[in-house]
C-alpha atoms as a PDB file:
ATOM      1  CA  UNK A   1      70.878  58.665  80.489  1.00  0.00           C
ATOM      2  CA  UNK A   2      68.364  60.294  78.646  1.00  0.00           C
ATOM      3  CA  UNK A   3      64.723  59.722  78.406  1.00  0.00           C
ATOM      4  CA  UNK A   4      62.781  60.353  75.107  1.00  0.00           C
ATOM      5  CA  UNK A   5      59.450  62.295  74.998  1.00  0.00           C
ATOM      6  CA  UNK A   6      56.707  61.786  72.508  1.00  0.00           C
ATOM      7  CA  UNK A   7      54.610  64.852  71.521  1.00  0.00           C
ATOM      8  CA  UNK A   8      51.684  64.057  69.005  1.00  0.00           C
ATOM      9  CA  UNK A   9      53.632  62.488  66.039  1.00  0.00           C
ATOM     10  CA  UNK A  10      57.311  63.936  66.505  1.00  0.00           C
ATOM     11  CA  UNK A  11      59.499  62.406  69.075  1.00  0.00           C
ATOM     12  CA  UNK A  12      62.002  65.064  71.175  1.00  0.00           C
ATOM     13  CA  UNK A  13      65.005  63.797  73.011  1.00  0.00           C
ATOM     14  CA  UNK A  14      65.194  65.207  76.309  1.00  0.00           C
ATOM     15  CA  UNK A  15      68.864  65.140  78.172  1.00  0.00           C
ATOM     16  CA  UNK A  16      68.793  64.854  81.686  1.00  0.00           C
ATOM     17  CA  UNK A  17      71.574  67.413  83.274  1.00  0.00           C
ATOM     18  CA  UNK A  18      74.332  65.919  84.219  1.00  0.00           C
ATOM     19  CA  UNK A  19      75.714  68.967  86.351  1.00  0.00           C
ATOM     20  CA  UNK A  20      76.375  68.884  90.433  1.00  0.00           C
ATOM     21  CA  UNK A  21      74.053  70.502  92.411  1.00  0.00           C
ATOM     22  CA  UNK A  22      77.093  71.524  95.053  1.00  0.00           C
ATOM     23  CA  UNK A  23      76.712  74.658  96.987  1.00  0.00           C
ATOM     24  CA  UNK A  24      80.214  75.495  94.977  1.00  0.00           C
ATOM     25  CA  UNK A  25      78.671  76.554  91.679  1.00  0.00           C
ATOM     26  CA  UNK A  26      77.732  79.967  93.528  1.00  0.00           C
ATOM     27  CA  UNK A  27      81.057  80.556  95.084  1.00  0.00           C
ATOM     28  CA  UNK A  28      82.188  83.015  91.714  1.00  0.00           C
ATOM     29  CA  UNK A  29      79.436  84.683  92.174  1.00  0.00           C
ATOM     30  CA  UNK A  30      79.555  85.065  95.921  1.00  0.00           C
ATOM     31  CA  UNK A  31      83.155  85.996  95.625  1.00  0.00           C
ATOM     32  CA  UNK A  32      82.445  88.794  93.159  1.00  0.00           C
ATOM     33  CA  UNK A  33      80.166  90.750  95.097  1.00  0.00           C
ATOM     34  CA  UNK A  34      82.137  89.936  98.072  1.00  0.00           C
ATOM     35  CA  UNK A  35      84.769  92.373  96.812  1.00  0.00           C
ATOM     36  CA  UNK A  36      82.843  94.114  94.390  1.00  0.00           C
ATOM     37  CA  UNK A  37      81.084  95.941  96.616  1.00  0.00           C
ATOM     38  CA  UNK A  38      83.714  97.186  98.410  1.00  0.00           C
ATOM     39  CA  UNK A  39      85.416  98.343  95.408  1.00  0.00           C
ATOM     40  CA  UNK A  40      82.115 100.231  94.424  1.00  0.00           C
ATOM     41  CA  UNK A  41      81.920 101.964  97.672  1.00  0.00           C
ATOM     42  CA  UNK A  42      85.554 102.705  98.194  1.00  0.00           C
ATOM     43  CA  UNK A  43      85.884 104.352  94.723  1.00  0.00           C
ATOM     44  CA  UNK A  44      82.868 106.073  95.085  1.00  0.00           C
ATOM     45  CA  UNK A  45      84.036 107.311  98.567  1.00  0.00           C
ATOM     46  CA  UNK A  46      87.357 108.133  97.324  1.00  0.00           C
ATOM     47  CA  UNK A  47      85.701 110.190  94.349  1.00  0.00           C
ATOM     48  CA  UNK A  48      83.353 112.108  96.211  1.00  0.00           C
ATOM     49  CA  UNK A  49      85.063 112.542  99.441  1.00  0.00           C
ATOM     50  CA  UNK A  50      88.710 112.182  99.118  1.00  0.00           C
ATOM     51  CA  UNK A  51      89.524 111.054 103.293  1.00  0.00           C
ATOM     52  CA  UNK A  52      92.786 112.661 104.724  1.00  0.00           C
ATOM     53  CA  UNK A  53      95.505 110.437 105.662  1.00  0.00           C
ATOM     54  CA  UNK A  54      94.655 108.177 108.739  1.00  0.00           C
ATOM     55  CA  UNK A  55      98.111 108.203 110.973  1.00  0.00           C
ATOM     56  CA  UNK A  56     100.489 105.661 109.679  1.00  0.00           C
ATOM     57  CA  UNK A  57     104.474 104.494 109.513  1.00  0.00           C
ATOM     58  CA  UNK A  58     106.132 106.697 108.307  1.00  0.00           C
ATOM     59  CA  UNK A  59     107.307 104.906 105.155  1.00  0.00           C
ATOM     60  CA  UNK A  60     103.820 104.326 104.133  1.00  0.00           C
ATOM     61  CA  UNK A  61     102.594 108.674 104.844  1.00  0.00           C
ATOM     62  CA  UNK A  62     105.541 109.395 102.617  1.00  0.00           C
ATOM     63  CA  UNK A  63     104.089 107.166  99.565  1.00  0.00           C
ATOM     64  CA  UNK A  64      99.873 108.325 100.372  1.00  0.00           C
ATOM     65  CA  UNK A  65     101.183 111.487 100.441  1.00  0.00           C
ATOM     66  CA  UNK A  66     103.318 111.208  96.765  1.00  0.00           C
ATOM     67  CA  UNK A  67      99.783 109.476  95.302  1.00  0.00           C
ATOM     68  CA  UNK A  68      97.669 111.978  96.762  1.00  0.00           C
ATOM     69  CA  UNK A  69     100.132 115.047  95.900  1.00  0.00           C
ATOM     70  CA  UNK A  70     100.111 113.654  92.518  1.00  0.00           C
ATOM     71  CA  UNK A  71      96.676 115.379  91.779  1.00  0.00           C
ATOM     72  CA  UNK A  72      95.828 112.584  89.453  1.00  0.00           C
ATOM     73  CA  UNK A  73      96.792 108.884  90.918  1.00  0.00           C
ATOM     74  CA  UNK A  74      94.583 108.760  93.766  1.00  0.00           C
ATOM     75  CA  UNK A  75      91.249 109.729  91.552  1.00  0.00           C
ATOM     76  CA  UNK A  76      92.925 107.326  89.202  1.00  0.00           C
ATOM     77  CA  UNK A  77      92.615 104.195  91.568  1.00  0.00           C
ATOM     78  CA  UNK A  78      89.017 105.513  93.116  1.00  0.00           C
ATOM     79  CA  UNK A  79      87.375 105.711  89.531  1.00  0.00           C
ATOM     80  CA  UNK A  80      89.126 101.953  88.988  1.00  0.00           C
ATOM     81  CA  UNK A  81      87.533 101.112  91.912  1.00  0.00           C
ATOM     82  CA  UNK A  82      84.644 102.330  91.126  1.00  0.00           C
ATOM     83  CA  UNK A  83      84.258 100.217  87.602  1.00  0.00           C
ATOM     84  CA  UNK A  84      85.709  97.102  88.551  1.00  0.00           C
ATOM     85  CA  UNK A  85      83.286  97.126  91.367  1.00  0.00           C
ATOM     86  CA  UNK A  86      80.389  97.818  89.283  1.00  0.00           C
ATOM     87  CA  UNK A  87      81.683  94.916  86.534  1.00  0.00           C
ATOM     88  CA  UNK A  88      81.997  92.513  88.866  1.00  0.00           C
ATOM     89  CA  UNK A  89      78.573  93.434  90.690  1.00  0.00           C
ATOM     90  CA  UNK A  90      76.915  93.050  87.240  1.00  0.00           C
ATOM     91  CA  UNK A  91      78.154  90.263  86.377  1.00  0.00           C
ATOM     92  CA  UNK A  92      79.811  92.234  83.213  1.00  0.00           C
ATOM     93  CA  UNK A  93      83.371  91.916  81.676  1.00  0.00           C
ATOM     94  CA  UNK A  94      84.384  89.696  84.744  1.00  0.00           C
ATOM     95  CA  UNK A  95      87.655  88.620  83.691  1.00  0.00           C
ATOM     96  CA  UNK A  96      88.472  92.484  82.457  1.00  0.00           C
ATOM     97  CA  UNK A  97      87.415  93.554  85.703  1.00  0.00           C
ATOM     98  CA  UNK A  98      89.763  91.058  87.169  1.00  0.00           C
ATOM     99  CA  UNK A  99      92.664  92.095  85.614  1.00  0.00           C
ATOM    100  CA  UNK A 100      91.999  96.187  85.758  1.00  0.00           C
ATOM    101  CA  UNK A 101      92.140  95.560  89.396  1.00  0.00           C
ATOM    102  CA  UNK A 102      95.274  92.915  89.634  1.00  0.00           C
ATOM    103  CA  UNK A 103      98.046  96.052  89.690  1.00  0.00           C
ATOM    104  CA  UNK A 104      96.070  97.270  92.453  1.00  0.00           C
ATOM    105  CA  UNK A 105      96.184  94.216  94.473  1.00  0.00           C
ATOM    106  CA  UNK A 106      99.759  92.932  93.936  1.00  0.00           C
ATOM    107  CA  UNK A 107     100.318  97.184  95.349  1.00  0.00           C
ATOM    108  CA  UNK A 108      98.137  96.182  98.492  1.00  0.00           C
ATOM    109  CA  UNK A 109      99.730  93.493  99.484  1.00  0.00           C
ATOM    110  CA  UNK A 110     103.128  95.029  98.698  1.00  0.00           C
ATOM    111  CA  UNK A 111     102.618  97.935 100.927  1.00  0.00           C
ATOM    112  CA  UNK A 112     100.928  96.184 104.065  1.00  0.00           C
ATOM    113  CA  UNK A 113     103.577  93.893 103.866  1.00  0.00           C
ATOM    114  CA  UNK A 114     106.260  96.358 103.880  1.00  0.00           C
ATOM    115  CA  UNK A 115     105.253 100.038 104.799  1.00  0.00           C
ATOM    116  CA  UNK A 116     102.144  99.313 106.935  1.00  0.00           C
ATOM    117  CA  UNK A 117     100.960  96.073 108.464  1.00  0.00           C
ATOM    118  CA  UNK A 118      97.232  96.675 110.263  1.00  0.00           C
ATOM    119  CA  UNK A 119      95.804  96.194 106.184  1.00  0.00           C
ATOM    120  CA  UNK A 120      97.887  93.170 105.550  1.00  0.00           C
ATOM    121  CA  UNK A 121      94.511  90.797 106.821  1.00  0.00           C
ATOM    122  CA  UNK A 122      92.031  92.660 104.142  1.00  0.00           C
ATOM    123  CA  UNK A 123      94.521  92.814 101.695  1.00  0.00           C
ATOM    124  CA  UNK A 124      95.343  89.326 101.749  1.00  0.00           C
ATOM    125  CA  UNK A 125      91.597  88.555 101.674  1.00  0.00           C
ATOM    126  CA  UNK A 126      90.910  90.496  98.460  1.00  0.00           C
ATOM    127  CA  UNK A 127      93.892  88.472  96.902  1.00  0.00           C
ATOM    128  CA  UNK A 128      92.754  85.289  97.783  1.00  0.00           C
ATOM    129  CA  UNK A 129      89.538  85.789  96.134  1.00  0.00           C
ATOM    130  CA  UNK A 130      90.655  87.578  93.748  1.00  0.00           C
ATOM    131  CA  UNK A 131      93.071  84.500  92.871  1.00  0.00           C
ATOM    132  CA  UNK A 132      90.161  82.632  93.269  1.00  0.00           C
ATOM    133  CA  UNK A 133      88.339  84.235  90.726  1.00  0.00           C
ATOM    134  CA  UNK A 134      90.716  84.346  88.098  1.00  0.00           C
ATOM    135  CA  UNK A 135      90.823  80.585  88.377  1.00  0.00           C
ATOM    136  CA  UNK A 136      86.742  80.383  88.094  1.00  0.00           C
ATOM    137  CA  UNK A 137      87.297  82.418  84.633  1.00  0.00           C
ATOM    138  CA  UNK A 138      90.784  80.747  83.564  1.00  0.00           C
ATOM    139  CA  UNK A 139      89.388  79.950  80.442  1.00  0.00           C
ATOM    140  CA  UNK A 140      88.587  83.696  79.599  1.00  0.00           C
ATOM    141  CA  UNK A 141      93.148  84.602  79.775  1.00  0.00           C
ATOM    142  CA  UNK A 142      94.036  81.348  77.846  1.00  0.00           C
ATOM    143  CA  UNK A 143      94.088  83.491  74.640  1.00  0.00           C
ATOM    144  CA  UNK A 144      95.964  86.488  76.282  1.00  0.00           C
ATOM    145  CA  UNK A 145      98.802  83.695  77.542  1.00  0.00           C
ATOM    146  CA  UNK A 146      99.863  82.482  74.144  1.00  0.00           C
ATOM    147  CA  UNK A 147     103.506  82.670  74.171  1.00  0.00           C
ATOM    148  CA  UNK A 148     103.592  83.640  70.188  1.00  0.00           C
ATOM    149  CA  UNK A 149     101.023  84.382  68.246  1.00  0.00           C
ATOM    150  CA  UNK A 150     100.474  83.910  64.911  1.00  0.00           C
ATOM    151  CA  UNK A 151      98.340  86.390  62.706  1.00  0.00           C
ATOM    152  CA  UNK A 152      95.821  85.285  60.055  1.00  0.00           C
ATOM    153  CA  UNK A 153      95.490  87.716  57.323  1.00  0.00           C
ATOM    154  CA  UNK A 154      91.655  87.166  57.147  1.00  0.00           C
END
């Protein structure tokens, strides 16, 4: 497995890598600037020039027009945006990243499932790799799951 290397008068183990050379190992990183990105943009977009309302049901005007009318929620999500897209660009505080944006997406795919369909394709999209992503970095929430913690006065 291993193949040993003799330099002068010390001898150095050398390890041969064991790891898969599958096109697979890059799909994280493909997937984060996939909707990275488009989180960058959009929040930057959204921060610099706020777009008026694009016709829509009804149902869905009534709630863009409570965020916007809010005066604080819609440069809320657009400077969210705007992070999480540079995180995840960077390759910085992925699994933060991932979960600043999760409220956000479970939203999306709430209200082009309900209040306006023609999104429902992106939206889904995002959440896939989103989900996707969160399972590349599972190992990064394990400590956030614990059911009960218990505190070490150290």
């Amino acid at each position: 497995m291993g193949t040993t290397l003799t330099l002068g008068t010390s001898t150095v183990g050398v390890r041969r890598s064991t790891k898969s050379k599958s096109i697979t190992r890059f799909l994280p990183a493909v997937g984060r600037v996939v909707i990275g990105l488009p989180y960058f943009i959009g929040g930057l977009i959204g921060l610099l020039q706020p777009q008026p309302l694009a016709p829509m049901a009804s149902g869905a005007a009534a709630f863009a027009s409570a965020l916007i009318n809010s005066g604080y929620m819609m440069p809320l999500i657009s400077v969210t945006q705007l992070v999480v897209g540079a995180l995840l660009l960077s390759n910085r505080f992925v699994p933060l990243a991932l979960a600043l944006i999760a409220p956000f997406t479970v939203n999306s795919m709430a209200f082009h499932t309900i209040l306006e369909h023609t999104g429902l394709p992106f939206a889904t999209f995002f959440a896939v790799i989103e989900i996707a992503l969160v399972r590349a970095y599972w190992p990064a929430y394990r400590p956030m799951l614990v059911a009960r913690m218990v505190r070490s006065n150290v």
